[in-house]
N, C-alpha and C. Protein backbone atom coordinates (compact mmCIF):
# COMPACT_ATOMS: atom_id res chain seq x y z
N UNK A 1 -208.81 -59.30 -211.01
CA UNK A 1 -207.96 -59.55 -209.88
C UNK A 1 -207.76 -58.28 -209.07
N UNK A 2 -207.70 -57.40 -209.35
CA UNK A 2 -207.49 -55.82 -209.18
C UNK A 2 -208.41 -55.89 -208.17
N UNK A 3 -209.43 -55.82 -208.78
CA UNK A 3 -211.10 -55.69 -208.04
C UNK A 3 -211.12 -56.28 -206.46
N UNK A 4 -210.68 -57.66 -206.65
CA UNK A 4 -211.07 -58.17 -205.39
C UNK A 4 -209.67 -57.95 -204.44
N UNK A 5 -208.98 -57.92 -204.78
CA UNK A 5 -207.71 -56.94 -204.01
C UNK A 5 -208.33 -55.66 -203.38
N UNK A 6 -208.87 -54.66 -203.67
CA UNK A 6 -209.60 -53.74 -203.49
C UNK A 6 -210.97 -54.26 -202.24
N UNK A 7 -211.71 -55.03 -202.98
CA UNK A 7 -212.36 -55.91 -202.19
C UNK A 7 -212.13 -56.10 -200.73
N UNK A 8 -210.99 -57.16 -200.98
CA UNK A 8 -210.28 -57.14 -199.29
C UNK A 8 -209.98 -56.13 -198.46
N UNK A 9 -208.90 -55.49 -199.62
CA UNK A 9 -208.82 -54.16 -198.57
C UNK A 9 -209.61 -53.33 -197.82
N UNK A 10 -210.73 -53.34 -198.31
CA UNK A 10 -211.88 -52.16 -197.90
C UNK A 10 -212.67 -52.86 -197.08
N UNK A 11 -212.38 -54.61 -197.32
CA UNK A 11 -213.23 -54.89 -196.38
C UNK A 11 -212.61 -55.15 -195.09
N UNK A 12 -211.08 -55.37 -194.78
CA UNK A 12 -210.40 -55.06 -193.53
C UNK A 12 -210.15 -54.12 -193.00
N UNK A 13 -210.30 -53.00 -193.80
CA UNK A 13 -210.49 -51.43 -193.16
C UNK A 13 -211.84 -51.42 -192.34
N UNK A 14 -212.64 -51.85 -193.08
CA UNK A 14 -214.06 -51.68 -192.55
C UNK A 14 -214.35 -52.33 -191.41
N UNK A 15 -213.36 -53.97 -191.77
CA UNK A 15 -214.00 -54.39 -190.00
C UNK A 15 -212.83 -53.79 -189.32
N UNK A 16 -211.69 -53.71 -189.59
CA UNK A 16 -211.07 -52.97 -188.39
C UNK A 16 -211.70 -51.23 -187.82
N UNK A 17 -212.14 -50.69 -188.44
CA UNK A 17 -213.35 -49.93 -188.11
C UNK A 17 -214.11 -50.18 -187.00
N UNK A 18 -214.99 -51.19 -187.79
CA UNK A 18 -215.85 -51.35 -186.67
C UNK A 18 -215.42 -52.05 -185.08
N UNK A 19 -214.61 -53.03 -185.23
CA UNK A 19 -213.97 -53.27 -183.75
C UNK A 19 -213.40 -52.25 -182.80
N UNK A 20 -212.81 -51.14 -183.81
CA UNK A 20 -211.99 -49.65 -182.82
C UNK A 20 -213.26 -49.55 -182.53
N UNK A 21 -214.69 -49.26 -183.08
CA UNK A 21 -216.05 -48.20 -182.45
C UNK A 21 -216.14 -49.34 -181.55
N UNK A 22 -216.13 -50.47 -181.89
CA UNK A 22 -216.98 -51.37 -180.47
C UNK A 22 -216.33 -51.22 -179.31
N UNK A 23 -214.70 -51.32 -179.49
CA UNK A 23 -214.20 -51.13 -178.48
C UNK A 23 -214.17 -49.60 -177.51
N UNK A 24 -214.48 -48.67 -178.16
CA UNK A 24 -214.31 -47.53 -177.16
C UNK A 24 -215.95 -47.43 -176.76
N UNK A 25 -217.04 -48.03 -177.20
CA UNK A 25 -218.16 -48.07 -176.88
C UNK A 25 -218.50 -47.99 -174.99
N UNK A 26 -218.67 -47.86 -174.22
CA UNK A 26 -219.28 -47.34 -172.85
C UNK A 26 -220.17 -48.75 -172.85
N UNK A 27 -220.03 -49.32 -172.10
CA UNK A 27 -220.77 -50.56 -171.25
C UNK A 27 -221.63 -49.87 -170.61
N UNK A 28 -223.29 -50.49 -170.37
CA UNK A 28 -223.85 -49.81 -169.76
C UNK A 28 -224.04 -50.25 -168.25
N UNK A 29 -224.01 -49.20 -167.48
CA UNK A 29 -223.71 -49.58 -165.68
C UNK A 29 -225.32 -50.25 -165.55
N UNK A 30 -224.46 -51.43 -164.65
CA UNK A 30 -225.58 -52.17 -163.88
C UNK A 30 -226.52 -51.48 -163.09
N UNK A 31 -227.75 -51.68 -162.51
CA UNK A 31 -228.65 -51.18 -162.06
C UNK A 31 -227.89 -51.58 -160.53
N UNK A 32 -228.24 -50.59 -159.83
CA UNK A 32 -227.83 -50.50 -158.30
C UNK A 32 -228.72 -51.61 -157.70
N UNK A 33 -228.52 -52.55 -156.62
CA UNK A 33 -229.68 -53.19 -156.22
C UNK A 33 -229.35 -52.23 -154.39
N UNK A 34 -230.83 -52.10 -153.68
CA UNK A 34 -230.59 -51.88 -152.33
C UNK A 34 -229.96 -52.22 -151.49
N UNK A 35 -229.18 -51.99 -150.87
CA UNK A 35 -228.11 -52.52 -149.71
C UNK A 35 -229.45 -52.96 -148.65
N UNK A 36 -229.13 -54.55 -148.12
CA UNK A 36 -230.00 -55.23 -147.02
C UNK A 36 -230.18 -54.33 -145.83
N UNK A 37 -231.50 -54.69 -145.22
CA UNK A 37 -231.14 -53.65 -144.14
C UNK A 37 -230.35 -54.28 -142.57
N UNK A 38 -229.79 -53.06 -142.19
CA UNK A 38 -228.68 -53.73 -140.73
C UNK A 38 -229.26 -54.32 -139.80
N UNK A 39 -228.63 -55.33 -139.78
CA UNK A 39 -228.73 -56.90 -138.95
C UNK A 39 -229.04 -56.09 -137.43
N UNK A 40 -230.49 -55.71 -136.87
CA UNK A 40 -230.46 -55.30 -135.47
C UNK A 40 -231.20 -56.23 -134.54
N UNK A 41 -230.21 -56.46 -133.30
CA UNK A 41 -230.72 -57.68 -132.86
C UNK A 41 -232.20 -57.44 -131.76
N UNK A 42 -232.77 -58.28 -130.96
CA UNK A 42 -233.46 -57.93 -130.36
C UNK A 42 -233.17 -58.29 -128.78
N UNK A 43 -233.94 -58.04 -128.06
CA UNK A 43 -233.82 -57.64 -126.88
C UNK A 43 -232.91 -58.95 -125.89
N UNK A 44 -233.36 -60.09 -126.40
CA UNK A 44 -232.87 -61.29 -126.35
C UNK A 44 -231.98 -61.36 -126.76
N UNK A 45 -231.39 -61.05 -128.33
CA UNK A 45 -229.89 -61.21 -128.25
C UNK A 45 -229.43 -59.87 -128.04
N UNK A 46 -229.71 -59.00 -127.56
CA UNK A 46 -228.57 -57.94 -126.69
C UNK A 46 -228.19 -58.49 -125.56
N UNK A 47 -229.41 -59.51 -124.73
CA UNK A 47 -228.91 -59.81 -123.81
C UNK A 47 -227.66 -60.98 -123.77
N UNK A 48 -228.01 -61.62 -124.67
CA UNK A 48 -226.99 -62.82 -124.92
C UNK A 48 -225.62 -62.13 -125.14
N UNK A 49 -225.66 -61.28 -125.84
CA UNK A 49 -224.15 -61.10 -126.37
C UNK A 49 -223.49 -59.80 -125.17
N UNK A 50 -224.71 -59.09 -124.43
CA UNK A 50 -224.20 -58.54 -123.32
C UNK A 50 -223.13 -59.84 -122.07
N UNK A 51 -224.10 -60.78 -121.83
CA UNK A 51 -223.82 -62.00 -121.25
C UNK A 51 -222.50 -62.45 -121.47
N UNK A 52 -222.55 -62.79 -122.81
CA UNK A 52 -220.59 -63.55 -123.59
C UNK A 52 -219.66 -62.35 -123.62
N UNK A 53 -220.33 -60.98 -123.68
CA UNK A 53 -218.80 -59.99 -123.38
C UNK A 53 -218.62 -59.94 -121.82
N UNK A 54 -219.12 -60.23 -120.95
CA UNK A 54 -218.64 -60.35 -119.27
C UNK A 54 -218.17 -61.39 -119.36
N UNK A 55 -218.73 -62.82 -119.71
CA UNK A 55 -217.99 -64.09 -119.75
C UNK A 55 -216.69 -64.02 -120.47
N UNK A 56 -216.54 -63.26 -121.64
CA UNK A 56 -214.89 -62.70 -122.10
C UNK A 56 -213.95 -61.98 -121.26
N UNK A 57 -214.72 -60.95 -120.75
CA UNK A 57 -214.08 -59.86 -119.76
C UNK A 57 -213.32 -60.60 -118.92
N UNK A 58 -214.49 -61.72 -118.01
CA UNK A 58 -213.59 -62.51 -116.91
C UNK A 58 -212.81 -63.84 -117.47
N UNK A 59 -212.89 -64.03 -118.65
CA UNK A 59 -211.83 -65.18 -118.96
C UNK A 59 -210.52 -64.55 -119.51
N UNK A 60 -210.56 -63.08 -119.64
CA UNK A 60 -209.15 -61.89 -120.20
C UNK A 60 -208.85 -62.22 -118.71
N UNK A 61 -209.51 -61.47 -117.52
CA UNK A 61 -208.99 -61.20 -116.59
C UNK A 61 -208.33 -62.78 -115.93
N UNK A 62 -208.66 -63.79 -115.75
CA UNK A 62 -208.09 -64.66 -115.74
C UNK A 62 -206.61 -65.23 -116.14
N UNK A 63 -207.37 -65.02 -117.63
CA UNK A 63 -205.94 -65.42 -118.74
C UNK A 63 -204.72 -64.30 -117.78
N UNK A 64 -204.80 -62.47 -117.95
CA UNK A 64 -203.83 -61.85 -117.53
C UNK A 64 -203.30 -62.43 -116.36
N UNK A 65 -203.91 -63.11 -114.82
CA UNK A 65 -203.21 -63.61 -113.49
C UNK A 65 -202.66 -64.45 -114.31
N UNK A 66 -202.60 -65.46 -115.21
CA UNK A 66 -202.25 -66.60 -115.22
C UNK A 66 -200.77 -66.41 -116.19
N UNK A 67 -200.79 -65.17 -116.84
CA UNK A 67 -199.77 -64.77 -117.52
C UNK A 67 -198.81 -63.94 -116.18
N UNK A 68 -199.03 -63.37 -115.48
CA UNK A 68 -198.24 -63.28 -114.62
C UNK A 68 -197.74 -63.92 -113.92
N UNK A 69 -198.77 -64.90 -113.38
CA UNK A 69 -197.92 -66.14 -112.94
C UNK A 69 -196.82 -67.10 -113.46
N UNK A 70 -197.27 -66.92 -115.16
CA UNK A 70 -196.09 -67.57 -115.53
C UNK A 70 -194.69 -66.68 -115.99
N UNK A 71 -195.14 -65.27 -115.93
CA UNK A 71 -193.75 -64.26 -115.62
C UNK A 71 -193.22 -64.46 -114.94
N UNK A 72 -194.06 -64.44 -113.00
CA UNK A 72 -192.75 -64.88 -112.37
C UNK A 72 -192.26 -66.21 -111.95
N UNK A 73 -192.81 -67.26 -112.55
CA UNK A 73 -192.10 -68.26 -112.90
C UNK A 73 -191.28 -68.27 -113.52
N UNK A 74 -191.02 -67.70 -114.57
CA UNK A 74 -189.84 -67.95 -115.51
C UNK A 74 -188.96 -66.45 -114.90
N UNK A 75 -189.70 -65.56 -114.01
CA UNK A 75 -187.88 -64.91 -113.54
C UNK A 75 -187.35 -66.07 -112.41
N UNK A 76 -188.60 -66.56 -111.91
CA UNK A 76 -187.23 -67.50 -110.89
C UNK A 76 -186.34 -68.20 -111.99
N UNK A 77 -186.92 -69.03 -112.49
CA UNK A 77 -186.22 -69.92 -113.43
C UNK A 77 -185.05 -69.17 -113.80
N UNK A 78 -185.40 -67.98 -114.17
CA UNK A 78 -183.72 -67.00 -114.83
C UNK A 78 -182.96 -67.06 -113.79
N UNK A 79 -183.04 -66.45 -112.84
CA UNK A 79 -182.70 -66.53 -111.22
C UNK A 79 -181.69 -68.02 -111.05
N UNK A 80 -182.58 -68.97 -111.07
CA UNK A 80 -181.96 -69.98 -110.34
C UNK A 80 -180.70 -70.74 -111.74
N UNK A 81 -180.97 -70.12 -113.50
CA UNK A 81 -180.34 -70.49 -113.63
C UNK A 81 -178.69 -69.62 -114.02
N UNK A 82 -178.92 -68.65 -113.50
CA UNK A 82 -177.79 -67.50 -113.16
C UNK A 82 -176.91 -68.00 -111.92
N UNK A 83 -177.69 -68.52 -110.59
CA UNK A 83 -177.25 -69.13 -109.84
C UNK A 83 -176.34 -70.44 -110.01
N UNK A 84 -177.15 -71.00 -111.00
CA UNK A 84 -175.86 -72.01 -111.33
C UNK A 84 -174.93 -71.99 -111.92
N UNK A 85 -175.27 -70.88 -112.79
CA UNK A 85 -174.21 -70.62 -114.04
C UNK A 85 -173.18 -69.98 -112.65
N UNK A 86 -173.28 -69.17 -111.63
CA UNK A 86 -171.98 -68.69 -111.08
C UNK A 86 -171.44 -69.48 -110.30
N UNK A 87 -172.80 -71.00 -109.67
CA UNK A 87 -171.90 -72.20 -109.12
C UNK A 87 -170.87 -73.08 -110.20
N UNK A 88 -171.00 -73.26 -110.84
CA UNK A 88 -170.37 -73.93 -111.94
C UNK A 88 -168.92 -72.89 -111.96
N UNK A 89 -168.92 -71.66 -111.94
CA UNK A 89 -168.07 -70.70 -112.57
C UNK A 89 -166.95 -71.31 -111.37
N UNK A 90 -167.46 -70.48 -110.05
CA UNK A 90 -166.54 -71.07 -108.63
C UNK A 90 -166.60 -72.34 -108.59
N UNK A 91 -166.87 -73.46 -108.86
CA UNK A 91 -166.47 -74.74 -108.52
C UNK A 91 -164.98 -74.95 -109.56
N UNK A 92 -165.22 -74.63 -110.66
CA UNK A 92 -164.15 -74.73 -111.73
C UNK A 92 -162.69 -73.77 -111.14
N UNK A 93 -163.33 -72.38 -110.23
CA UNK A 93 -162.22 -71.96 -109.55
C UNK A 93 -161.52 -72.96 -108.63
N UNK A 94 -162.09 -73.10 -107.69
CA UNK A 94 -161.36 -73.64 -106.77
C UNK A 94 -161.00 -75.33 -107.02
């Protein structure tokens, strides 16, 4: 009985042993693969995408009139409703 008491023991030392070495063991690094080479377009699509950044340019410049226009729309709107707010004020005066 002794014996295989001994037995065990030495044999859970041993695999706990060996799991500490496996674990501090170094994985070995993957092999690098080449990075693709950069997407360069040709003469045809420089022209295309020259083409859609002016067609952007003038739909910004657009969009900006149309945002001003609705700036000063909404100062009249402030405007006219300041105006009422001080008709309302004097009607309640008098």
């Amino acid at each position: 009985m002794q014996k295989v008491r001994i037995f065990i023991i030495t044999a859970a030392i041993l695999i706990g042993a060996v799991i500490g070495v496996a674990q501090t063991l170094q994985p070995t690094p993957a092999p690098m693969q080449a990075a693709p080479p950069a997407f360069v377009p040709d003469a045809k699509q420089q022209a295309e995408m020259a083409e859609n950044i002016k067609e952007l340019q003038e739909l910004k410049v657009q969009n900006d009139e149309i945002l001003k226009q609705q700036q000063a729309a909404l100062e009249a709107l402030d405007d006219l409703q300041k105006e009422a707010d001080q008709m309302r004020i004097y009607s309640k005066r008098g």
